[in-house]
PDB file of N, CA and C in Angstrom:
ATOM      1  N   UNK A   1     -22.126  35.830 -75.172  1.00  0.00           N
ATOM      2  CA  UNK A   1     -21.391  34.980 -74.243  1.00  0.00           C
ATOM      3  C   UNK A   1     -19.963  35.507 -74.143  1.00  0.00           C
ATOM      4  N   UNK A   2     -19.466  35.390 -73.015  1.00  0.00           N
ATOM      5  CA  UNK A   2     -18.040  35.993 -72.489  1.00  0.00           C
ATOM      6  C   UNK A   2     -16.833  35.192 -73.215  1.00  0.00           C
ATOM      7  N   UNK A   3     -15.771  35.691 -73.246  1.00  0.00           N
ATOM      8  CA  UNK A   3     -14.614  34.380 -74.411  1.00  0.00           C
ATOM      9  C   UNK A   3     -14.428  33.756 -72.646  1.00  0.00           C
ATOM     10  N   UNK A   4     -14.688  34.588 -71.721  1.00  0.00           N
ATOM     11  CA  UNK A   4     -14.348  33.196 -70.265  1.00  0.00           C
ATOM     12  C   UNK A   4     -15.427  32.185 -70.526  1.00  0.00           C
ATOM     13  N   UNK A   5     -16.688  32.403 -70.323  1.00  0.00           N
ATOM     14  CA  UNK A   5     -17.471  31.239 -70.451  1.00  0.00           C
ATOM     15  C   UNK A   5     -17.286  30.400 -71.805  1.00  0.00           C
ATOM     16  N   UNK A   6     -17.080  30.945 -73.106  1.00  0.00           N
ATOM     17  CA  UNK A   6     -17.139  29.919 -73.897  1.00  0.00           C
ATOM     18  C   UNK A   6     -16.144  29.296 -73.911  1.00  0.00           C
ATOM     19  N   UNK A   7     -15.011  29.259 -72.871  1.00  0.00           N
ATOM     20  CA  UNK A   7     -13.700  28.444 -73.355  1.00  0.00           C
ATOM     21  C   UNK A   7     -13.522  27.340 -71.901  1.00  0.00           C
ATOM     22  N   UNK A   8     -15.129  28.241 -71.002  1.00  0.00           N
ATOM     23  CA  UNK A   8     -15.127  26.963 -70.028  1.00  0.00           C
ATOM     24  C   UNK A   8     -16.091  25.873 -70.523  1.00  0.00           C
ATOM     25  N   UNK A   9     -17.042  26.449 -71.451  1.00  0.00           N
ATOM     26  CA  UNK A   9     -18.097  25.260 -72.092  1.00  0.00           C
ATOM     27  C   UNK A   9     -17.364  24.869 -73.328  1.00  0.00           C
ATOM     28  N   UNK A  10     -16.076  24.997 -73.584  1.00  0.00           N
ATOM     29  CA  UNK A  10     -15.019  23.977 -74.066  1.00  0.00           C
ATOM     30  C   UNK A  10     -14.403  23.302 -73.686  1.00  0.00           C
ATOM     31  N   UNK A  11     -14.065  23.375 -72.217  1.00  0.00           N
ATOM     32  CA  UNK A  11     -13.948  22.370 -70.903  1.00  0.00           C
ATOM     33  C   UNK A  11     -14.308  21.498 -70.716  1.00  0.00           C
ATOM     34  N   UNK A  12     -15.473  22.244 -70.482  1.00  0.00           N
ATOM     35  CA  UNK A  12     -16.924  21.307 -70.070  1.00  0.00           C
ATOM     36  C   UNK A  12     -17.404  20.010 -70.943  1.00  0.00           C
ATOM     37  N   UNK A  13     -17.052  20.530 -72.447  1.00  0.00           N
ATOM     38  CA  UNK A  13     -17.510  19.517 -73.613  1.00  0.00           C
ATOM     39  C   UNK A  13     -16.188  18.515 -74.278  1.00  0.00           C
ATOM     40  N   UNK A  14     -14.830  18.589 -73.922  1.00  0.00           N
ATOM     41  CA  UNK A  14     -14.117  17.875 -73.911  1.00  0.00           C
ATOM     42  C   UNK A  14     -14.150  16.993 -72.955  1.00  0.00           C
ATOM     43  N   UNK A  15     -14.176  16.821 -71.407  1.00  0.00           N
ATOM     44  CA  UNK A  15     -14.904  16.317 -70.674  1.00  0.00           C
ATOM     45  C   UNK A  15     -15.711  15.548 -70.554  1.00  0.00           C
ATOM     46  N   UNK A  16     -17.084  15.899 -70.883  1.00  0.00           N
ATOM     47  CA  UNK A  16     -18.110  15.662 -71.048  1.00  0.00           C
ATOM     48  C   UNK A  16     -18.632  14.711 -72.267  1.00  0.00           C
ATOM     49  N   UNK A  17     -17.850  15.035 -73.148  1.00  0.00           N
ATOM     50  CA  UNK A  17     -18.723  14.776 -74.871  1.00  0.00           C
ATOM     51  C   UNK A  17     -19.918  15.287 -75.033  1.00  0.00           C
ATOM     52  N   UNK A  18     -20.309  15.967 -74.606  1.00  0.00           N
ATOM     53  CA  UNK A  18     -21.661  16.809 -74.805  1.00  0.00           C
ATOM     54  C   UNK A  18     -21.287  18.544 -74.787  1.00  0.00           C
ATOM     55  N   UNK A  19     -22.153  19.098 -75.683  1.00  0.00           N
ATOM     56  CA  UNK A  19     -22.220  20.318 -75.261  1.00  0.00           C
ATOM     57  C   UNK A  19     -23.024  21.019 -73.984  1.00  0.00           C
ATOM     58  N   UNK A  20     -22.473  21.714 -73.709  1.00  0.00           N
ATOM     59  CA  UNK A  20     -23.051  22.592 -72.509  1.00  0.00           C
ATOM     60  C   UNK A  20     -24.443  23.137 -72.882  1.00  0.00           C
ATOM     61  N   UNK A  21     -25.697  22.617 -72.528  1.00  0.00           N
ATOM     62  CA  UNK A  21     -27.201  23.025 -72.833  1.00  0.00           C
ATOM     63  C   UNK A  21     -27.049  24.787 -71.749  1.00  0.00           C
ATOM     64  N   UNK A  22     -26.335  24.730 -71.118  1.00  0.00           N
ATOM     65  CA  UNK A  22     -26.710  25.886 -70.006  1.00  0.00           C
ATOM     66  C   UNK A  22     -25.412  26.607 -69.379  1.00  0.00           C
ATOM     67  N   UNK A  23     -25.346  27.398 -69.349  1.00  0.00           N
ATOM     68  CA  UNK A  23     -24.445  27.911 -68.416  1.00  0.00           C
ATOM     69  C   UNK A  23     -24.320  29.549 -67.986  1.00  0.00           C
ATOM     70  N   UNK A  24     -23.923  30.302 -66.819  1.00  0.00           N
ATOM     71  CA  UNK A  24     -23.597  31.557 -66.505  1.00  0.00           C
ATOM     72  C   UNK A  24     -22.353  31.700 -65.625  1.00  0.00           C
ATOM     73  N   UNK A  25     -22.010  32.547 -66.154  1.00  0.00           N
ATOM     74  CA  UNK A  25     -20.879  33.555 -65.021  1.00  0.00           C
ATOM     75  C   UNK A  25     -21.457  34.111 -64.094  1.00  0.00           C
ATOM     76  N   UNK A  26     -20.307  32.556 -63.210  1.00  0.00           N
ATOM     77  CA  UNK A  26     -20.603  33.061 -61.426  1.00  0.00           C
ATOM     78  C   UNK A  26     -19.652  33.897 -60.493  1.00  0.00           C
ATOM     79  N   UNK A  27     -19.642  34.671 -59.610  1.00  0.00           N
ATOM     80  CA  UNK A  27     -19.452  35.852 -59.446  1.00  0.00           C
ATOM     81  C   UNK A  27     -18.849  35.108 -58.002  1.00  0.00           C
ATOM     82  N   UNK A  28     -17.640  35.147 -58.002  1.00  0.00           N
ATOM     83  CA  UNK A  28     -16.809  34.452 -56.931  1.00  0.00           C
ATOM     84  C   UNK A  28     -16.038  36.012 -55.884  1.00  0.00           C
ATOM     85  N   UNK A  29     -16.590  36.203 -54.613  1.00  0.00           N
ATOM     86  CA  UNK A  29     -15.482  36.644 -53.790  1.00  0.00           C
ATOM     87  C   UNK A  29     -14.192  36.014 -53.522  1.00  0.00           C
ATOM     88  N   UNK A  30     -12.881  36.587 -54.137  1.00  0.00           N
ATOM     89  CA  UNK A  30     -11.939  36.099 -53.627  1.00  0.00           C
ATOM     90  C   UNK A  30     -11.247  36.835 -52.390  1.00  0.00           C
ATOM     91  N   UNK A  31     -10.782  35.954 -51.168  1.00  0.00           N
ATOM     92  CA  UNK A  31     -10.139  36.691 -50.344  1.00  0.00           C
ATOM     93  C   UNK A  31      -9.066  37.484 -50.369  1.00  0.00           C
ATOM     94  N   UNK A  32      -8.518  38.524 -49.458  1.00  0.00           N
ATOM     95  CA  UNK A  32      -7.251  38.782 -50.149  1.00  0.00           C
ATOM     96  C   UNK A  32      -6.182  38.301 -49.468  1.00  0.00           C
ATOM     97  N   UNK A  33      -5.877  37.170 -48.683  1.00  0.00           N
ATOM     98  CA  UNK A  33      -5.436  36.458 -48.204  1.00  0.00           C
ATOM     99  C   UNK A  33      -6.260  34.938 -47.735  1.00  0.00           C
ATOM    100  N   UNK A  34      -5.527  33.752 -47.850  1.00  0.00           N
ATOM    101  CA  UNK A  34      -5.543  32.352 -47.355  1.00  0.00           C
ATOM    102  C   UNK A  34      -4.935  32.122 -46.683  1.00  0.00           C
ATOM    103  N   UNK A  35      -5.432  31.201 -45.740  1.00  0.00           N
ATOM    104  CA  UNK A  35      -4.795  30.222 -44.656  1.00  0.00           C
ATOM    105  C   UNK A  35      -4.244  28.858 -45.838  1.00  0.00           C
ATOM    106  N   UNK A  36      -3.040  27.914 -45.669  1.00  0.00           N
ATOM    107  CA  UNK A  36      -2.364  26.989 -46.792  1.00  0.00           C
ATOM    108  C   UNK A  36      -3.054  25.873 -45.062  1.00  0.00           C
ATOM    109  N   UNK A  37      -3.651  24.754 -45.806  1.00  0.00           N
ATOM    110  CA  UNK A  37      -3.774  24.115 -44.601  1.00  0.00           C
ATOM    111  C   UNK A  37      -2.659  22.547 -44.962  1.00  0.00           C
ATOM    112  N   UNK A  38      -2.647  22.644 -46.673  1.00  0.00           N
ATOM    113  CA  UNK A  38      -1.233  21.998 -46.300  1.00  0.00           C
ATOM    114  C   UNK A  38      -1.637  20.905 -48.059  1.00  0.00           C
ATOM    115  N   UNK A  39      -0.990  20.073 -48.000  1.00  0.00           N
ATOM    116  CA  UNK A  39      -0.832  19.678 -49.682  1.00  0.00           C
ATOM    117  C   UNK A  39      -2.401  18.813 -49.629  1.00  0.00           C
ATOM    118  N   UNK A  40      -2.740  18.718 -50.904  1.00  0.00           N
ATOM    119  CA  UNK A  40      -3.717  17.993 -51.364  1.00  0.00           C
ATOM    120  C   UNK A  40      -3.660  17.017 -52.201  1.00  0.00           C
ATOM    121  N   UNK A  41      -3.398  16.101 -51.522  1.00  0.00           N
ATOM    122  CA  UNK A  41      -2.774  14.681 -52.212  1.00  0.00           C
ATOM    123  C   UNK A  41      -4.386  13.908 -53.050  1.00  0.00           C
ATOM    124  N   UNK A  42      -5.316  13.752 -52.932  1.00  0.00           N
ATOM    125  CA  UNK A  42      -6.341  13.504 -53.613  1.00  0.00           C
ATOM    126  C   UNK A  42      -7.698  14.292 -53.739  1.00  0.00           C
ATOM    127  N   UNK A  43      -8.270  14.022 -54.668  1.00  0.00           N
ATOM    128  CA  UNK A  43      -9.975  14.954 -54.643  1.00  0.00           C
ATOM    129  C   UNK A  43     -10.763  14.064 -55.567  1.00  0.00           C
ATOM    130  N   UNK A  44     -11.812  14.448 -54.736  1.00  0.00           N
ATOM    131  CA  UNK A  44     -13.343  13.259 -55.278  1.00  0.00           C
ATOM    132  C   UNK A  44     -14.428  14.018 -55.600  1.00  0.00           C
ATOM    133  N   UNK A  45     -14.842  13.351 -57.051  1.00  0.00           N
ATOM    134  CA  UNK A  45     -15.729  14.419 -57.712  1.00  0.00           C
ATOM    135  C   UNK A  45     -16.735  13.086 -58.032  1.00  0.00           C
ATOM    136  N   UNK A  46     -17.788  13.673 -57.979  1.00  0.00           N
ATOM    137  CA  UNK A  46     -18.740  13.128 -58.489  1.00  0.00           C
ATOM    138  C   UNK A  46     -19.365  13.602 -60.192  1.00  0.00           C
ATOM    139  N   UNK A  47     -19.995  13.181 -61.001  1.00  0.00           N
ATOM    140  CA  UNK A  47     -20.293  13.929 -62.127  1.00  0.00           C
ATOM    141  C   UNK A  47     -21.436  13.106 -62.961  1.00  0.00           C
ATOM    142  N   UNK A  48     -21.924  13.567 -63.898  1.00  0.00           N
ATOM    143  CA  UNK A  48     -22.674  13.110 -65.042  1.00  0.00           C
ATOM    144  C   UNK A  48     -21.787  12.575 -66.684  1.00  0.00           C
ATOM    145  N   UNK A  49     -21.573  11.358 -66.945  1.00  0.00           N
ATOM    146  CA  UNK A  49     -20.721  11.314 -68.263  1.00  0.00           C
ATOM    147  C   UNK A  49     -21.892   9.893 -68.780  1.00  0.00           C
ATOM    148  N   UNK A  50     -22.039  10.805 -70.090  1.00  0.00           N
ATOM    149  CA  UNK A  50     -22.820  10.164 -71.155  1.00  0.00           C
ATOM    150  C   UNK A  50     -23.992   9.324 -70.543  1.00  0.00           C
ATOM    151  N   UNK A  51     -24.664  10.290 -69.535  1.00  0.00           N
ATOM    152  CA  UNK A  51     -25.986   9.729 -68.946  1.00  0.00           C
ATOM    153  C   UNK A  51     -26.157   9.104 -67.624  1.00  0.00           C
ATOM    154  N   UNK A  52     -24.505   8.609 -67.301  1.00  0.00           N
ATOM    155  CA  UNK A  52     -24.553   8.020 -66.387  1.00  0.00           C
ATOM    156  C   UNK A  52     -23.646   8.500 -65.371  1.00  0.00           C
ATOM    157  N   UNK A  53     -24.145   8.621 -63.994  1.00  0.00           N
ATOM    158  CA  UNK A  53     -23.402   9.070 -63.047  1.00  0.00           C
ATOM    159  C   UNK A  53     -22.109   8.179 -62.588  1.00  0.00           C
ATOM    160  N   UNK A  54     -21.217   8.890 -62.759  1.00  0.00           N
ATOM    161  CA  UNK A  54     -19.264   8.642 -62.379  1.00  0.00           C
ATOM    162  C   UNK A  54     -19.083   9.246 -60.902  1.00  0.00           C
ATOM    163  N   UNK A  55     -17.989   8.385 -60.562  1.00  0.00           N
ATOM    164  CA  UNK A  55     -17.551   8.876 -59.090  1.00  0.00           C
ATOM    165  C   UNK A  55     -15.819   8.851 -59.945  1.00  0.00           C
ATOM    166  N   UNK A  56     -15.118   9.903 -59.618  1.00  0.00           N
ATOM    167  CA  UNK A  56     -13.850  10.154 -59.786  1.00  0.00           C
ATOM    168  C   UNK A  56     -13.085  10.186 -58.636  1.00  0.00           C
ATOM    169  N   UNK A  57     -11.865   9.887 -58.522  1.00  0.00           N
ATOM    170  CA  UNK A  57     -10.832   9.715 -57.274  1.00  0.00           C
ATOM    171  C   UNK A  57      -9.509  10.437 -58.063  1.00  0.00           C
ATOM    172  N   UNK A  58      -9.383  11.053 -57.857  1.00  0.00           N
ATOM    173  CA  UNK A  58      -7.583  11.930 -58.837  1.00  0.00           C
ATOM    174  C   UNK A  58      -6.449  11.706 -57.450  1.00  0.00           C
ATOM    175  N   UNK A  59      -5.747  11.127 -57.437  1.00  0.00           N
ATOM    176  CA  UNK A  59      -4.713  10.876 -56.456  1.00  0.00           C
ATOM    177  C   UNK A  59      -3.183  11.694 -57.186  1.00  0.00           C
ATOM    178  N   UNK A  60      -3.051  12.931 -56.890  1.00  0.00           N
ATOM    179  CA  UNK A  60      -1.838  13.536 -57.313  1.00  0.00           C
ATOM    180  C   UNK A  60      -0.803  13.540 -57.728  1.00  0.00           C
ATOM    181  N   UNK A  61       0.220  13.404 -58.754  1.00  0.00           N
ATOM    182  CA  UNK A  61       1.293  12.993 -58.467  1.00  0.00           C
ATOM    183  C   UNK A  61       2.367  13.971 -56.880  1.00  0.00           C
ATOM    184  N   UNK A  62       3.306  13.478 -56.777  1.00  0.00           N
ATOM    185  CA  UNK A  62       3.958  14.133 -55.522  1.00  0.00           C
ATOM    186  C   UNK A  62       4.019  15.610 -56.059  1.00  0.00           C
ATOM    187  N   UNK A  63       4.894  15.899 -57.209  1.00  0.00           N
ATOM    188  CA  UNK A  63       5.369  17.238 -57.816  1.00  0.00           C
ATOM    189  C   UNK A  63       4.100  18.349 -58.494  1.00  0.00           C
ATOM    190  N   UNK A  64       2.872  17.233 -58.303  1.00  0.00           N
ATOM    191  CA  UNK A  64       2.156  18.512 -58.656  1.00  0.00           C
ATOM    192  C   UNK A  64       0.883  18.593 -57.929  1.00  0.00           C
ATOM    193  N   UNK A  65       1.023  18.152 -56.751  1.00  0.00           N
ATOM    194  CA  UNK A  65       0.234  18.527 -55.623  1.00  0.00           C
ATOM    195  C   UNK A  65       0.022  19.814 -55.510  1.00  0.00           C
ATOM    196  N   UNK A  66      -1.458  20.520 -55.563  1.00  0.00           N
ATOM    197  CA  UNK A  66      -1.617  21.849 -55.322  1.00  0.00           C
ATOM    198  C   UNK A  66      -1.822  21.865 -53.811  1.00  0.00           C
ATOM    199  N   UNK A  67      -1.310  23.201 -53.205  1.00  0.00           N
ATOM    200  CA  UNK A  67      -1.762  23.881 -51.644  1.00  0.00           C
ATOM    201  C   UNK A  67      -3.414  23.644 -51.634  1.00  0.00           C
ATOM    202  N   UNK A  68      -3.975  23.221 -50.511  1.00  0.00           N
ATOM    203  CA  UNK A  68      -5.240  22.891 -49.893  1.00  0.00           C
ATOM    204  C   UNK A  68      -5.587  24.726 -49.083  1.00  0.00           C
ATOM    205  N   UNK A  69      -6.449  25.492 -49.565  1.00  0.00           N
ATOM    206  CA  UNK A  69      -6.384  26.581 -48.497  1.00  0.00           C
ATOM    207  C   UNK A  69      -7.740  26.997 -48.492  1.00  0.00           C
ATOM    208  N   UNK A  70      -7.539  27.930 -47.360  1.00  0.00           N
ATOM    209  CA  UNK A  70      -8.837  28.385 -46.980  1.00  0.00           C
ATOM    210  C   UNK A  70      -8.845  30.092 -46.808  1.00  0.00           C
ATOM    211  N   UNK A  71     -10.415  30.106 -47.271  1.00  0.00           N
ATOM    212  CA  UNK A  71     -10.381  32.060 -46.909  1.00  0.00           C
ATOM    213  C   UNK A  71     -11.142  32.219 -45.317  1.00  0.00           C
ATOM    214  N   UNK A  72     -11.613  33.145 -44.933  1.00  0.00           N
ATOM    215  CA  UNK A  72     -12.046  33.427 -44.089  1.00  0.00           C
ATOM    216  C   UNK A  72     -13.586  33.411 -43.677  1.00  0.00           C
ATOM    217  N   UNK A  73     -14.124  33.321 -45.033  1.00  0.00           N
ATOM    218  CA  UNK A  73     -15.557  33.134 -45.343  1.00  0.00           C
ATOM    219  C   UNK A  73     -16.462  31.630 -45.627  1.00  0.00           C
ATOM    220  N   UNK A  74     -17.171  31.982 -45.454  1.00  0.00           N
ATOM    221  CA  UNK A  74     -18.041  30.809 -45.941  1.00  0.00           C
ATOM    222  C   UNK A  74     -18.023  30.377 -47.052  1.00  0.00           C
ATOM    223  N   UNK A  75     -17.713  28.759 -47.028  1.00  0.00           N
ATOM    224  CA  UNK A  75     -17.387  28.096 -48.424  1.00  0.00           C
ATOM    225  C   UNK A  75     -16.260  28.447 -49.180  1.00  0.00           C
ATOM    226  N   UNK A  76     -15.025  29.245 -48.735  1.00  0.00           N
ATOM    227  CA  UNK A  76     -14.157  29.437 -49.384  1.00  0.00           C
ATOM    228  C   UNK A  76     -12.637  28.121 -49.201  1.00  0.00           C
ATOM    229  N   UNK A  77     -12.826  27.198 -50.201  1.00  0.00           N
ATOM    230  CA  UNK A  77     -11.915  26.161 -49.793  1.00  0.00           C
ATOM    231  C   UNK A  77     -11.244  26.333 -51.187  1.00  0.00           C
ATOM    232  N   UNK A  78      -9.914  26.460 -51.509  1.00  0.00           N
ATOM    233  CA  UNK A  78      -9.251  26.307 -52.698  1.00  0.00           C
ATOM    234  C   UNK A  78      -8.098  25.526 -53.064  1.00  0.00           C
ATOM    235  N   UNK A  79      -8.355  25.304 -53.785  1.00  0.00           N
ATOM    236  CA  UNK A  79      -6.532  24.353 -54.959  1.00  0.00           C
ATOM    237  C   UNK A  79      -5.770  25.604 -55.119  1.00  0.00           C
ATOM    238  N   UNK A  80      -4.434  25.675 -54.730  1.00  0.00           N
ATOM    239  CA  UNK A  80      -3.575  26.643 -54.576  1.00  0.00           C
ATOM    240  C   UNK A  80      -2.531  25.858 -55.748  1.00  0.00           C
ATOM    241  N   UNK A  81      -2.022  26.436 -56.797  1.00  0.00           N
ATOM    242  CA  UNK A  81      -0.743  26.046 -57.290  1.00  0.00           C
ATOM    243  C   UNK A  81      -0.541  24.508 -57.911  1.00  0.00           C
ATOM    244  N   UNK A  82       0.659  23.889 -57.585  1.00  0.00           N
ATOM    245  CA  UNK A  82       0.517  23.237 -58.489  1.00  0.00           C
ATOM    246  C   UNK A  82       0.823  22.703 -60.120  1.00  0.00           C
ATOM    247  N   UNK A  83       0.811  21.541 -60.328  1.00  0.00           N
ATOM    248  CA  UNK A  83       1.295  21.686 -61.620  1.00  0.00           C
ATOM    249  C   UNK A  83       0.571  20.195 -62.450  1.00  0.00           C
ATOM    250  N   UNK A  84      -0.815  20.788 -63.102  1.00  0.00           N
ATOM    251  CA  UNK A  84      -2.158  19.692 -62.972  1.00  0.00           C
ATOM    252  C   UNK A  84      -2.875  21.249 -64.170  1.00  0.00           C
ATOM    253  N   UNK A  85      -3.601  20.542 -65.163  1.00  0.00           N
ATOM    254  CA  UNK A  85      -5.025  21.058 -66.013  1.00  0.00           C
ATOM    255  C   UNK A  85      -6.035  20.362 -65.773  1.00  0.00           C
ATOM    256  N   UNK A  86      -6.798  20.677 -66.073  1.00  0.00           N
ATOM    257  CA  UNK A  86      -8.292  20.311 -66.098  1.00  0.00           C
ATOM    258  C   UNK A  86      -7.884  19.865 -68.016  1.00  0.00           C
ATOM    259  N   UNK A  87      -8.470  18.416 -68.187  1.00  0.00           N
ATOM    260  CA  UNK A  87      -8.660  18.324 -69.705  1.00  0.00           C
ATOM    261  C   UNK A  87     -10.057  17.474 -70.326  1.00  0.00           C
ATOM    262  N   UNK A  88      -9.855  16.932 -71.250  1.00  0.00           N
ATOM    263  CA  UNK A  88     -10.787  15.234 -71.584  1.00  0.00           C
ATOM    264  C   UNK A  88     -10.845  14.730 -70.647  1.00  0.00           C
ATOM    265  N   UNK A  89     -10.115  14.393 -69.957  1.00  0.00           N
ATOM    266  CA  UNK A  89      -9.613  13.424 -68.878  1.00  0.00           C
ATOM    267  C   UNK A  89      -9.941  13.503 -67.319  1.00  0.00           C
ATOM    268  N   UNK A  90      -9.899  14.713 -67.272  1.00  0.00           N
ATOM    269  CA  UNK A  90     -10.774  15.110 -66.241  1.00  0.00           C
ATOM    270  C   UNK A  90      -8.925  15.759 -65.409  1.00  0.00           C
ATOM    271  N   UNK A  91      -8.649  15.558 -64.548  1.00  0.00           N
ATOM    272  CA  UNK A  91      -7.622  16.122 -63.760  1.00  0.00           C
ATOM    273  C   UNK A  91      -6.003  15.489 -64.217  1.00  0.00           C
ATOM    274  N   UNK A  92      -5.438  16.497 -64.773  1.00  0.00           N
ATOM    275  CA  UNK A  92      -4.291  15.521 -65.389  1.00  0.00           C
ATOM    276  C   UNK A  92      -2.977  15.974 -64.799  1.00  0.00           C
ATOM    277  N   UNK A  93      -2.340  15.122 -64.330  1.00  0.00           N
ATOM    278  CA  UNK A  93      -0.772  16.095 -63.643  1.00  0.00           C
ATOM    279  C   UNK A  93       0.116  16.059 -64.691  1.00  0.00           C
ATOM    280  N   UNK A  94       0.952  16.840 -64.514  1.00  0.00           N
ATOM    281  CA  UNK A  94       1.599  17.502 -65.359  1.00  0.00           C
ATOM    282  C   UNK A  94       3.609  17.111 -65.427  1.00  0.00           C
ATOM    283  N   UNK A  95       4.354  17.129 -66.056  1.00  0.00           N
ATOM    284  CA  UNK A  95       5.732  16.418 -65.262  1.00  0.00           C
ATOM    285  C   UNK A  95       6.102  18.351 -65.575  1.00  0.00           C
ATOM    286  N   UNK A  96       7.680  18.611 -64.757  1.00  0.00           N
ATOM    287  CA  UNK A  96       8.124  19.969 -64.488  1.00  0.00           C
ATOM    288  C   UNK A  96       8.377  20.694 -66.492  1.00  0.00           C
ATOM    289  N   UNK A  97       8.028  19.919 -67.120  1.00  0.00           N
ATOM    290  CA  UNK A  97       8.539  19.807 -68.728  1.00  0.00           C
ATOM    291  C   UNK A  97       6.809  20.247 -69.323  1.00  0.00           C
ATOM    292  N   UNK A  98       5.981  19.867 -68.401  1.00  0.00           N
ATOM    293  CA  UNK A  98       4.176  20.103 -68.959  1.00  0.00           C
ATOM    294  C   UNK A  98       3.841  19.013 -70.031  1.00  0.00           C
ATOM    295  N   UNK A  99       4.389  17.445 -69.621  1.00  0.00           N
ATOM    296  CA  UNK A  99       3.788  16.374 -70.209  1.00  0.00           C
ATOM    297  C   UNK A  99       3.201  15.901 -68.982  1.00  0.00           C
ATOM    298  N   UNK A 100       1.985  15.176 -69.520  1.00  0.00           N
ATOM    299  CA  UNK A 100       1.017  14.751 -68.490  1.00  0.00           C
ATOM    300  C   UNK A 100       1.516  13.135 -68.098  1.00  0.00           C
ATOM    301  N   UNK A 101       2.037  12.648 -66.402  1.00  0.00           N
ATOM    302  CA  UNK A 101       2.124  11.876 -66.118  1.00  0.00           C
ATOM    303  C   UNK A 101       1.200  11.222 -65.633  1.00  0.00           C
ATOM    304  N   UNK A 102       1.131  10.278 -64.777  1.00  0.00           N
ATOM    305  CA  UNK A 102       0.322   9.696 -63.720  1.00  0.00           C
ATOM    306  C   UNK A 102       0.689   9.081 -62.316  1.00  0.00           C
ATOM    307  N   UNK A 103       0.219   9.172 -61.469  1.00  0.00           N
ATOM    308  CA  UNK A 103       0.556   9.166 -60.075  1.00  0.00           C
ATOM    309  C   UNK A 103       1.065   7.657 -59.768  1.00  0.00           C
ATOM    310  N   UNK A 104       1.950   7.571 -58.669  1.00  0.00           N
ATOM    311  CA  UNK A 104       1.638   5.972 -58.149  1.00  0.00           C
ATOM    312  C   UNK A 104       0.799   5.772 -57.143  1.00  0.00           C
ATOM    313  N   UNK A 105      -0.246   5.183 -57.174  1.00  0.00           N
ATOM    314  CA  UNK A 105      -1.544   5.305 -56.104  1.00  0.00           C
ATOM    315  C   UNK A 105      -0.422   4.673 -54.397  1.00  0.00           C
ATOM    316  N   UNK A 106      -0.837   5.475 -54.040  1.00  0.00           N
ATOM    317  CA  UNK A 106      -0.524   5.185 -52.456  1.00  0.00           C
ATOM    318  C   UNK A 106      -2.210   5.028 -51.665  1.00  0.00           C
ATOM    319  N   UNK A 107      -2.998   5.491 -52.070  1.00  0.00           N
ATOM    320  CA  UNK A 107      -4.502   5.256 -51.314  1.00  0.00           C
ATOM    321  C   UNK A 107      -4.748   4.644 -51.504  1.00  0.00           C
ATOM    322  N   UNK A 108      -5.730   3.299 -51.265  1.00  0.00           N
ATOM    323  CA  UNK A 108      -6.911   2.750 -51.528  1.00  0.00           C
ATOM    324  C   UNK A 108      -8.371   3.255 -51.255  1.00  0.00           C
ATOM    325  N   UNK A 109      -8.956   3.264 -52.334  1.00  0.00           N
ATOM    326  CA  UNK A 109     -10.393   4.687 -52.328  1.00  0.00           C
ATOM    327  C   UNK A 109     -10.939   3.231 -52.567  1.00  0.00           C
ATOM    328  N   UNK A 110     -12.407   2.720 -51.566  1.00  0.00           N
ATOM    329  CA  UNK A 110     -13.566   2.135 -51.505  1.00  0.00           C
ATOM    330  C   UNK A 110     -14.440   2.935 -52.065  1.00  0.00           C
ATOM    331  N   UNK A 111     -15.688   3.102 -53.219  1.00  0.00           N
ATOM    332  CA  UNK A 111     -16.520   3.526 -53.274  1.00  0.00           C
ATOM    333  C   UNK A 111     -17.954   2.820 -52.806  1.00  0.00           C
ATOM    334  N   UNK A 112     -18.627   2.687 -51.836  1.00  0.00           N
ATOM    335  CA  UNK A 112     -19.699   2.148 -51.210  1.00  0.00           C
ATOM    336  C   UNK A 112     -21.006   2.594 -52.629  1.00  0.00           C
ATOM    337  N   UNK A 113     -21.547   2.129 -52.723  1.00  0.00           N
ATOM    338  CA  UNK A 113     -22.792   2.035 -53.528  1.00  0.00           C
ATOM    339  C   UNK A 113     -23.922   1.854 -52.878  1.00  0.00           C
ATOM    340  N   UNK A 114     -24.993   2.656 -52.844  1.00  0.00           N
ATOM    341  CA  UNK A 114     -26.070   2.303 -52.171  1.00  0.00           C
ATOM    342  C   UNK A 114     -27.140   1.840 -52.863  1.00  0.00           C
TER     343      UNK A 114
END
């Protein structure tokens, strides 16, 4: 196993609380240029935690809003920059010092249930 993959199925299992049963290195074209289509004030993830399916809403703080961009290809949509980790916690912003704050919600996110 690659030290990239095992330190993303350390990601994955802080996160998660489970270990990673599976995983491979996926083989990403990056462009060599993006279009910035402009800030990304929230993102919605869906996931699996401890058996049961989660819906997540991460609403940004202002200062660490990453660029929203795009490549030229198919399926190429990316988080540009920024100042946010991936942790336990799932998406954590960061203050200009790299202590993790939290946003003041300006959205209201409905999740519909079917």
């Amino acid at each position: 196993m690659s030290a990239h993959l095992e330190k993303s199925a350390r990601i994955y299992q802080r996160f998660r609380e489970q270990r990673a049963t599976r995983a491979k290195d996926v083989r990403i074209d990056l462009p060599k240029s993006l279009a910035v289509v402009g800030y990304c004030d929230l993102i919605g993830y869906v996931t699996t935690y401890r058996g049961r399916t989660e819906y997540y809403v991460h609403e940004f703080a202002p200062g660490s809003r990453p660029y929203l961009a795009t490549g030229s290809g198919r399926g190429q949509l990316f988080l540009v920059g920024g100042r946010y980790r991936f942790t336990g916690r799932g998406i954590t912003d960061l203050s200009v010092s790299g202590r993790a704050i939290d946003a003041r919600p300006k959205y209201k996110v409905t999740l519909l249930r079917r």
